[in-house]
C-alpha atoms as a PDB file:
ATOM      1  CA  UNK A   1       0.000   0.000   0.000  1.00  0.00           C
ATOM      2  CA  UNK A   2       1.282   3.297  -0.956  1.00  0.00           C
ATOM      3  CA  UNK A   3       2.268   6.142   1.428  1.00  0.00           C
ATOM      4  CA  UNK A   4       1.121   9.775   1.770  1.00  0.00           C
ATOM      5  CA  UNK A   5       4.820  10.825   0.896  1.00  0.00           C
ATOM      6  CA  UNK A   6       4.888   8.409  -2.228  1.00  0.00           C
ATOM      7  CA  UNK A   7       0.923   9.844  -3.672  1.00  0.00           C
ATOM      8  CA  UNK A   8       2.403  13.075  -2.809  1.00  0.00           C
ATOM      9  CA  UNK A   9       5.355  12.625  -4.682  1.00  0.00           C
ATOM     10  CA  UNK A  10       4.117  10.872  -7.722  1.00  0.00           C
ATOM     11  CA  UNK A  11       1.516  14.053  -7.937  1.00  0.00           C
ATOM     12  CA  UNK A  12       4.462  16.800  -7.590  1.00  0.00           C
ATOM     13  CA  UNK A  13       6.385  14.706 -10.413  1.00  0.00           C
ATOM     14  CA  UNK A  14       3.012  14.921 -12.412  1.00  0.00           C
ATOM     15  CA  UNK A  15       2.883  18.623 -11.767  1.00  0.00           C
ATOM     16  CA  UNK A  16       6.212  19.327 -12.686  1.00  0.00           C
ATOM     17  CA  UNK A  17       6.100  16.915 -15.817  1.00  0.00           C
ATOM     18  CA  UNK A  18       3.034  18.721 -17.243  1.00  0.00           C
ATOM     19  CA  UNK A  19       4.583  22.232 -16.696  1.00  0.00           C
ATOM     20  CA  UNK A  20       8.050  21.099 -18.633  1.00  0.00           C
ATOM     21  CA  UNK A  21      10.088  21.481 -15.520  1.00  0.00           C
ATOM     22  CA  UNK A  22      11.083  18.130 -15.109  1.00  0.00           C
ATOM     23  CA  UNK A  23      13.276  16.744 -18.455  1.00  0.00           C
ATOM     24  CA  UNK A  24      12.610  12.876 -18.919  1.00  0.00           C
ATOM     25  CA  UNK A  25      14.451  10.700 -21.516  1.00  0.00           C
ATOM     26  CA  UNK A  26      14.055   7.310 -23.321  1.00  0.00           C
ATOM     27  CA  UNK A  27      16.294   4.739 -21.821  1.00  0.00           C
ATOM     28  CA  UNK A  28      17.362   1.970 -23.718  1.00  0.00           C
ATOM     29  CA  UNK A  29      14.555  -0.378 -22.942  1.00  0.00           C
ATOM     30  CA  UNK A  30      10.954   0.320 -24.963  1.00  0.00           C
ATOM     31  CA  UNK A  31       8.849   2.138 -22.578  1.00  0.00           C
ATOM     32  CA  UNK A  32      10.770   3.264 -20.408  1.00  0.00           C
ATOM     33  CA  UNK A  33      11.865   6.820 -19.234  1.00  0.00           C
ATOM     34  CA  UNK A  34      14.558   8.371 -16.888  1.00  0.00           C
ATOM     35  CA  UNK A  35      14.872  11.666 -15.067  1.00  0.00           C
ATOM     36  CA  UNK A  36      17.487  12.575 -12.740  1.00  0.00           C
ATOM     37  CA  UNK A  37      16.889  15.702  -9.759  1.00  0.00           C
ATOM     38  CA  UNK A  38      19.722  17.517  -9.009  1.00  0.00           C
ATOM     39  CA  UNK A  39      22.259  14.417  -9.623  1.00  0.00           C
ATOM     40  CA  UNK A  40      21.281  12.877  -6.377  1.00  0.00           C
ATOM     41  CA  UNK A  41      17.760  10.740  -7.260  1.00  0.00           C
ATOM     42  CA  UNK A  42      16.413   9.424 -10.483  1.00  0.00           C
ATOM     43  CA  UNK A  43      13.594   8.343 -11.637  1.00  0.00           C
ATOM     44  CA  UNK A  44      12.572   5.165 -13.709  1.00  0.00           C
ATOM     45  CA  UNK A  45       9.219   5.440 -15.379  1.00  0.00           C
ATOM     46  CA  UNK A  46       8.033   1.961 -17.106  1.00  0.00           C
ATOM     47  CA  UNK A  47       5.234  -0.195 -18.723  1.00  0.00           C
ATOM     48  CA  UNK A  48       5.043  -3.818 -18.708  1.00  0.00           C
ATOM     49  CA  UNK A  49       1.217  -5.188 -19.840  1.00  0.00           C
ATOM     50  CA  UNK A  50      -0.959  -3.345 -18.696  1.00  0.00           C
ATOM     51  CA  UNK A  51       0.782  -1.931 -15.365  1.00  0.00           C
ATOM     52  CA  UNK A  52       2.839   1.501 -14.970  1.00  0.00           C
ATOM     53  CA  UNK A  53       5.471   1.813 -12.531  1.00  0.00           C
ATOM     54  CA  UNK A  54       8.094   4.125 -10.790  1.00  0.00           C
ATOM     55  CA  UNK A  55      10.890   3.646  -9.330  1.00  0.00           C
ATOM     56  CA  UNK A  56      13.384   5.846  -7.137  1.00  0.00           C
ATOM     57  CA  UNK A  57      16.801   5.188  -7.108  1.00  0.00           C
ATOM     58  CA  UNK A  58      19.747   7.171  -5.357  1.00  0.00           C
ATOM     59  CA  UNK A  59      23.127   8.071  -6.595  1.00  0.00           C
ATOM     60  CA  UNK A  60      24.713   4.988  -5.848  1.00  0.00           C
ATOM     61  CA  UNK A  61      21.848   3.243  -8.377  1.00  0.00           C
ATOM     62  CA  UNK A  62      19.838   1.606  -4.634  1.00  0.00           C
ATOM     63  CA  UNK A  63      16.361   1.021  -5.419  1.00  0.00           C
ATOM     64  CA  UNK A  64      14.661   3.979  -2.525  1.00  0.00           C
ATOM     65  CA  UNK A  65      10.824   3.049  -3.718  1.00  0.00           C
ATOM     66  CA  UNK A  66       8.829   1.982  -6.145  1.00  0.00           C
ATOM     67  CA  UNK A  67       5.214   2.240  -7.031  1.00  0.00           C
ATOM     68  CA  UNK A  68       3.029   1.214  -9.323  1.00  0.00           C
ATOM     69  CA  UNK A  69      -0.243   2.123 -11.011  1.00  0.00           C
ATOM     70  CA  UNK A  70      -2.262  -0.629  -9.653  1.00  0.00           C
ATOM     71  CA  UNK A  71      -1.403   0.972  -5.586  1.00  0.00           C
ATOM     72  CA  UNK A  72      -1.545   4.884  -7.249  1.00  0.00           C
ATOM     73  CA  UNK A  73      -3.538   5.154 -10.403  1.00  0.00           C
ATOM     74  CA  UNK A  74      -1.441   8.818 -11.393  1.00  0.00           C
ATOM     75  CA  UNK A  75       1.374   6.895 -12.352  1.00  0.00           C
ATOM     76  CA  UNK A  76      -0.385   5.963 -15.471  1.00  0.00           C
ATOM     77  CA  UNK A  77      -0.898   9.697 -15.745  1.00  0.00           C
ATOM     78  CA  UNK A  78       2.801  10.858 -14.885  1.00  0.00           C
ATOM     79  CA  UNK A  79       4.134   8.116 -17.663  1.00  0.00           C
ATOM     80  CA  UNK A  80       2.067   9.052 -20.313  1.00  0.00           C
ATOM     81  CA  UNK A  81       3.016  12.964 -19.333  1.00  0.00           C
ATOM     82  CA  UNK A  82       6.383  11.446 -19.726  1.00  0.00           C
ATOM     83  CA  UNK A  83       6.056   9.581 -22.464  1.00  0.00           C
ATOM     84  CA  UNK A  84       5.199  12.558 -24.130  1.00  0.00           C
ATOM     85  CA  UNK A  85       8.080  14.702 -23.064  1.00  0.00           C
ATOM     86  CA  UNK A  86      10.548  12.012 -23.538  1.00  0.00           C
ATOM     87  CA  UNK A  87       9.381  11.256 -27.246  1.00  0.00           C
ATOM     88  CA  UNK A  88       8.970  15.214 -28.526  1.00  0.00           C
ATOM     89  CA  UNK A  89       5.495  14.616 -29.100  1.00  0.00           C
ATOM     90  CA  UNK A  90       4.321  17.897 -28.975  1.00  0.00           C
ATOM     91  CA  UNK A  91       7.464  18.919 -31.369  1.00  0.00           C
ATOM     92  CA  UNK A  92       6.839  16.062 -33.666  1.00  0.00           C
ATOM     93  CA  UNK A  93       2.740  17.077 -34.058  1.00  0.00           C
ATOM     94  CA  UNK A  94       3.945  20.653 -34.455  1.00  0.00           C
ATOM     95  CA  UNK A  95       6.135  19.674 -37.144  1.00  0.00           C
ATOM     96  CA  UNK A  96       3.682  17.762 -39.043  1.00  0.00           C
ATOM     97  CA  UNK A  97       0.845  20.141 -38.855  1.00  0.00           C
ATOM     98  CA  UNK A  98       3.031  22.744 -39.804  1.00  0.00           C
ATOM     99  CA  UNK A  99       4.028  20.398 -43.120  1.00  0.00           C
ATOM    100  CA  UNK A 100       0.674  19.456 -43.903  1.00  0.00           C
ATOM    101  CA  UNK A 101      -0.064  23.487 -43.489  1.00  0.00           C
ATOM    102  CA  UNK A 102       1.746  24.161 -46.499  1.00  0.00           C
ATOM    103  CA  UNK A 103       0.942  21.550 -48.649  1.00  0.00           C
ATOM    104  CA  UNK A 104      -1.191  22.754 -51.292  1.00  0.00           C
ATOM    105  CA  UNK A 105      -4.375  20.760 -51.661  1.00  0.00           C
END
């Protein structure tokens, strides 16, 4: 069962995500993203079927907590949020819109 601290926590990382403040990055696995605070704590977000999950690890790569999606449903939030960061999905949209924009019909 999750913790005040760790709903409180995934909802600050949501926050944060949604206002660009927090930078996330594809690892090398599919579906999964990293973020690192201040060099000290970093933050795994992944998918695997049909559950989300994040994970806290500190600077010595120790596993500090992880939660999933089925204990605190925002983490399905915060890794799409993510996702989207991560992958330049916003960019990418822009870019087509912008092509199909100019294409003359």
């Amino acid at each position: 069962m999750a913790t005040e601290k760790e709903f409180k926590l995934v909802e600050q990382l949501l926050d944060k995500t949604r206002r660009r403040s927090i930078a996330w990055e594809p690892t090398a696995k599919n579906d999964e993203f990293v973020s690192s605070l201040g060099g000290r704590v970093s933050f795994i977000l992944g998918a695997w079927r049909s559950t989300e999950s994040l994970t806290m690890k500190d600077d010595l790569d120790r596993v500090l907590l992880t939660v999933d999606s089925d204990s605190i449903p925002l983490v399905s939030e915060l890794y799409a949020e993510a996702r989207r960061v991560a992958l330049k999905v916003d960019e990418s949209l822009d870019s087509v819109l912008d092509q199909l924009g100019r294409m003359d019909v």
